[in-house]
C-alpha atoms as a PDB file:
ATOM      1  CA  UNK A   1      99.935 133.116 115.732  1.00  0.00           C
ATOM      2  CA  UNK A   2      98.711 134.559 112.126  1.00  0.00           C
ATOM      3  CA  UNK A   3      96.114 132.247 110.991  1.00  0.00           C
ATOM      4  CA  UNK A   4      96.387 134.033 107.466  1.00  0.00           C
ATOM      5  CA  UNK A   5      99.981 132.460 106.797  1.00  0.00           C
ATOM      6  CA  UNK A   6      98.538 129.161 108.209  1.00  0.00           C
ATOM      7  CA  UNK A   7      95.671 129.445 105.814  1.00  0.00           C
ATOM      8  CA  UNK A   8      98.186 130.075 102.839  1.00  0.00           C
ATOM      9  CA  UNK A   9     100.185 127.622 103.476  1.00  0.00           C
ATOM     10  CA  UNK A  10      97.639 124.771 104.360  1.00  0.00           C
ATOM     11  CA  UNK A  11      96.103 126.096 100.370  1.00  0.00           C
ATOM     12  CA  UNK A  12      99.567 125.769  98.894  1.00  0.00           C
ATOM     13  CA  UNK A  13     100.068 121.895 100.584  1.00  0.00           C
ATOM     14  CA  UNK A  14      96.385 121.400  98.935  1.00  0.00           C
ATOM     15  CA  UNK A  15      97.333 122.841  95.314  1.00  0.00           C
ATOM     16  CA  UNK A  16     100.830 120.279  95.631  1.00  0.00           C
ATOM     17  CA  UNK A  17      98.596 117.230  96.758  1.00  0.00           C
ATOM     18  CA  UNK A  18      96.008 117.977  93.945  1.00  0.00           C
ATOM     19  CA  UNK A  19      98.635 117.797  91.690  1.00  0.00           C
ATOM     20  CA  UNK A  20     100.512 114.935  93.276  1.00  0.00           C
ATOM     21  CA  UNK A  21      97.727 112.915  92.929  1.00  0.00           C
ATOM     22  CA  UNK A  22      95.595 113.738  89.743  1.00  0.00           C
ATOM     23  CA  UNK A  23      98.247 115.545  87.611  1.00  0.00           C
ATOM     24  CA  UNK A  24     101.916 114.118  87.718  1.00  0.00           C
ATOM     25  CA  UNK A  25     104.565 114.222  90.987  1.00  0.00           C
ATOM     26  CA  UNK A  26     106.817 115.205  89.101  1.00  0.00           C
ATOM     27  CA  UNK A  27     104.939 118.106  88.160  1.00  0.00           C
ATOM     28  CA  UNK A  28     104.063 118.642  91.489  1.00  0.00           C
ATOM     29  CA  UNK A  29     107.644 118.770  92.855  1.00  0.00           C
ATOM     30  CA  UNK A  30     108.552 121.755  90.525  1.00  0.00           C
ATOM     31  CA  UNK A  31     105.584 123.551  91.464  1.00  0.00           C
ATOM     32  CA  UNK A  32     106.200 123.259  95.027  1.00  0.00           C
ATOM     33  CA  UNK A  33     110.178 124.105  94.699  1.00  0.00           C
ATOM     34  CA  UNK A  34     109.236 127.160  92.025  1.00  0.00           C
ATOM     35  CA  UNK A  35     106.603 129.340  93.424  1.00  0.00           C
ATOM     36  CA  UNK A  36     108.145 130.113  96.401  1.00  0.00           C
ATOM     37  CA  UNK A  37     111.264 130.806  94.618  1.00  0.00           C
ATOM     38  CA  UNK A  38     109.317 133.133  91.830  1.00  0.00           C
ATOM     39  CA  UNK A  39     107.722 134.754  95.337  1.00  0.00           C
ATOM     40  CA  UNK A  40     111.416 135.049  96.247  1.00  0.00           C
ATOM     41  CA  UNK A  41     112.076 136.764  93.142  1.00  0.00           C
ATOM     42  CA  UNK A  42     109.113 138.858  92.684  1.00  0.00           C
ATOM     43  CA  UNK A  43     107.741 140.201  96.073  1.00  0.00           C
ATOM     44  CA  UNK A  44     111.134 139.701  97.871  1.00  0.00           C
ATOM     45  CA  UNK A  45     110.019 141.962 100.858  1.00  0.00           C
ATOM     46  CA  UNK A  46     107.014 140.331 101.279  1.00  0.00           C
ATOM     47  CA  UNK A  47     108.294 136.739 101.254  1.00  0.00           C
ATOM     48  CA  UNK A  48     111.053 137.024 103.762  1.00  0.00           C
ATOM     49  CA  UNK A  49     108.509 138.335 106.214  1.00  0.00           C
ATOM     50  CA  UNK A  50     105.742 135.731 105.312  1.00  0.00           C
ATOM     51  CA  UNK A  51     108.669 133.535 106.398  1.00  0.00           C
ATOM     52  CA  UNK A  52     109.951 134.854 109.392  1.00  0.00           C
ATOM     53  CA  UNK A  53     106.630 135.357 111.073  1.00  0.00           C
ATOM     54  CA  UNK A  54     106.243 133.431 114.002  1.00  0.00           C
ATOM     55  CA  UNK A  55     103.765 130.829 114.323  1.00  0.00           C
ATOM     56  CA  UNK A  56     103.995 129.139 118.079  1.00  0.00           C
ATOM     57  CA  UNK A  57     106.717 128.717 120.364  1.00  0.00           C
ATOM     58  CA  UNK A  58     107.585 125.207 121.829  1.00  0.00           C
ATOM     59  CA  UNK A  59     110.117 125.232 124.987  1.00  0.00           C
ATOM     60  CA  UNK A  60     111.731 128.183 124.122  1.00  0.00           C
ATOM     61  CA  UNK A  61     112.003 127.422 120.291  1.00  0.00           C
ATOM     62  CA  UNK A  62     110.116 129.174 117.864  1.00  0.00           C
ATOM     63  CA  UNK A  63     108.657 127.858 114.379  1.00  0.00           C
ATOM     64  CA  UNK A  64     108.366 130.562 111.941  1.00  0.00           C
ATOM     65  CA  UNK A  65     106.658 130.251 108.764  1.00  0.00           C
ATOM     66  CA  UNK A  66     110.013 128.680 107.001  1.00  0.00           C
ATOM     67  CA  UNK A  67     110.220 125.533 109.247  1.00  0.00           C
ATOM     68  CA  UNK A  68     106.277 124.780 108.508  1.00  0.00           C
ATOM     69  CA  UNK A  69     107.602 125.408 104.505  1.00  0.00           C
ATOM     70  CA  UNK A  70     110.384 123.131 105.277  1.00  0.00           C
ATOM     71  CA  UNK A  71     108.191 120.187 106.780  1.00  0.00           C
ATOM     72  CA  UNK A  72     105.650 120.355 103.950  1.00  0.00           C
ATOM     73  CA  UNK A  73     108.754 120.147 101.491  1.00  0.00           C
ATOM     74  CA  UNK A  74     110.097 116.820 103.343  1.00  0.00           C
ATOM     75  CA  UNK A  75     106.968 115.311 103.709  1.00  0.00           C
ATOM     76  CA  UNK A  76     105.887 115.749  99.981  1.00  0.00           C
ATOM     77  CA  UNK A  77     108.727 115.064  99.009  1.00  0.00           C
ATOM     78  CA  UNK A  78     108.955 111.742 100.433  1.00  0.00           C
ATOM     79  CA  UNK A  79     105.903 111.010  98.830  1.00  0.00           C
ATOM     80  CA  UNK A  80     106.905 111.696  95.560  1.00  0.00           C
ATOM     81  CA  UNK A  81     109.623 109.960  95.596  1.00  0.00           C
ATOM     82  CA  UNK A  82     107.299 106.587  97.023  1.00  0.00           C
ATOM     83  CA  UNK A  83     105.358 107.570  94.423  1.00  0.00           C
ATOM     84  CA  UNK A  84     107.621 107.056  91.675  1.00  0.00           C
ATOM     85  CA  UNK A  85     109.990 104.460  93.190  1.00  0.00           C
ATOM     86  CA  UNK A  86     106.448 102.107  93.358  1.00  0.00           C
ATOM     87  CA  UNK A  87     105.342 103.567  89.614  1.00  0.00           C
ATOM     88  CA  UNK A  88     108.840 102.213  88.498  1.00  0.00           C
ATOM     89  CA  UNK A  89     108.714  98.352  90.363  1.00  0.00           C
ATOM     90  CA  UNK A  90     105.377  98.156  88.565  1.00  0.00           C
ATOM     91  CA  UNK A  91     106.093  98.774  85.447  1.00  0.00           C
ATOM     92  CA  UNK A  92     109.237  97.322  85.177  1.00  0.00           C
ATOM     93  CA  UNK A  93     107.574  93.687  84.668  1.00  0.00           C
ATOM     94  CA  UNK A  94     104.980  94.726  81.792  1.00  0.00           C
ATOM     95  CA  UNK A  95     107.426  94.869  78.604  1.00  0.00           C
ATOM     96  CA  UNK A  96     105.961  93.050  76.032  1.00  0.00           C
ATOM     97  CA  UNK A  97     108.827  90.351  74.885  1.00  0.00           C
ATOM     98  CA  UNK A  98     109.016  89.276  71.408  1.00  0.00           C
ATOM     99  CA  UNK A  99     108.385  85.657  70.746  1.00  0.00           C
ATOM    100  CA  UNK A 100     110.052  84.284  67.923  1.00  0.00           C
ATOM    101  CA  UNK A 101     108.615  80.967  66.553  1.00  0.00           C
ATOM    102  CA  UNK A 102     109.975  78.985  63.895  1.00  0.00           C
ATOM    103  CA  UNK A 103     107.949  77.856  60.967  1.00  0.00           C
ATOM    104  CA  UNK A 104     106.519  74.391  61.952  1.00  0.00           C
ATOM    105  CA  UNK A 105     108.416  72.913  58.980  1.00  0.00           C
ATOM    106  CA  UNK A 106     111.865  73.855  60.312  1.00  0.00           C
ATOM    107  CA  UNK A 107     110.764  72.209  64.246  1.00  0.00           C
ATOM    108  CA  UNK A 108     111.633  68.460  63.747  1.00  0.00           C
ATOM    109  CA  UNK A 109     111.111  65.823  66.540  1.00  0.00           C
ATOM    110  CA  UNK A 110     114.076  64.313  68.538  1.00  0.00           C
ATOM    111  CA  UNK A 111     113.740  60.902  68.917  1.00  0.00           C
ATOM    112  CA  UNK A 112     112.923  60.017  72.211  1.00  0.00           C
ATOM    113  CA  UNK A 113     115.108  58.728  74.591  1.00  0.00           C
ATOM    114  CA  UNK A 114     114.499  56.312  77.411  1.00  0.00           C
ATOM    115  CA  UNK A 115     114.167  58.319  80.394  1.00  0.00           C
ATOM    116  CA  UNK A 116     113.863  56.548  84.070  1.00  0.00           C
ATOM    117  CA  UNK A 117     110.310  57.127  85.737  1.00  0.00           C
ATOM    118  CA  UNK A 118     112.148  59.893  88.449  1.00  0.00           C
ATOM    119  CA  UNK A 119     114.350  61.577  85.744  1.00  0.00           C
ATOM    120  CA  UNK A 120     110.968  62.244  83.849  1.00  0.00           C
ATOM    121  CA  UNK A 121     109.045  62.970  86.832  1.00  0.00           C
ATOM    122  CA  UNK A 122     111.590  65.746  87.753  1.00  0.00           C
ATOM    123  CA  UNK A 123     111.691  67.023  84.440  1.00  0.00           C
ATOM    124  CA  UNK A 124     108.258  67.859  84.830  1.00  0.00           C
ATOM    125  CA  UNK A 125     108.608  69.314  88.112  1.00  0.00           C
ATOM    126  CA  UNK A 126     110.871  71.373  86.720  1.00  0.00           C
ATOM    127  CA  UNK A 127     108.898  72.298  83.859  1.00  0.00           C
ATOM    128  CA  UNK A 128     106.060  73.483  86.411  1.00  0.00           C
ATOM    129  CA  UNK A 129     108.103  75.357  88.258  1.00  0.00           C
ATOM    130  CA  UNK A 130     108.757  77.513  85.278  1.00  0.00           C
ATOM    131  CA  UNK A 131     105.298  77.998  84.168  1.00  0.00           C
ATOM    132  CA  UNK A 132     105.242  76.154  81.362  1.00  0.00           C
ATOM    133  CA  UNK A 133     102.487  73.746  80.874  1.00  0.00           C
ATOM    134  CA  UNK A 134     103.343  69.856  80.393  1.00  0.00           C
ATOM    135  CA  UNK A 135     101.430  68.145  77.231  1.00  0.00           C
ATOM    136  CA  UNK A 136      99.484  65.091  79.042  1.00  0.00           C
ATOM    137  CA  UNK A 137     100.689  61.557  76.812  1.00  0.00           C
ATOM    138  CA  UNK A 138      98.131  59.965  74.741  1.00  0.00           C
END
């Protein structure tokens, strides 16, 4: 077991959670696909064995570096993705709608009708249920 690669890796799932959570996930989801890609790229020999080192061996299996790698990718990943599916349900609702009012000229009063006591009373149920407020009678 090479407590080194642990210690890398448990520092790179820190840098991706301090990003996730006071920078942008989005951000944090490049930076966690791209540097070990640009490691990939740059220090090739190095990376492949950083990720075939063996960490443990569990009935016969072993986990190398890559399947830790992997795991930190899923579970971040799923968070992210929380993370933005909950951003978008919240702020779906908070558009500002334009309310258009006519000039209080133009708004005329229809002449009332006689409405039966339950006919009124369920237009005002109604009228509740909406959220709109009801103007008491004088």
């Amino acid at each position: 077991m090479d407590i080194i690669s642990l210690l890398i890796l448990f520092i790179y799932s820190i840098i991706i959670l301090g990003i996730l959570v006071y920078i942008s996930p989005i951000l944090s989801a490049i930076v966690m696909i791209v540097v070990p890609v640009v490691f990939l790229f740059i220090i090739s020999d190095y990376a492949v064995s950083f990720f075939s080192i063996v960490q443990f061996s569990y009935s016969g299996i072993q986990i190398y570096n890559l399947h830790i790698l992997l795991f930190i990718w899923s579970a971040y990943i799923g968070i992210i993705a929380y993370a933005e599916m909950l951003t978008w349900y919240l702020l779906r609702g908070t558009q500002i709608k334009p309310v258009i009012q006519e000039p209080p000229a133009v708004q005329e009063e229809q002449p009332k009708k006689p409405v039966s006591g339950l006919n009124d009373f369920f237009q005002k149920l109604f009228k509740i249920l909406k959220g709109e407020k009801i103007k008491p009678k004088p």
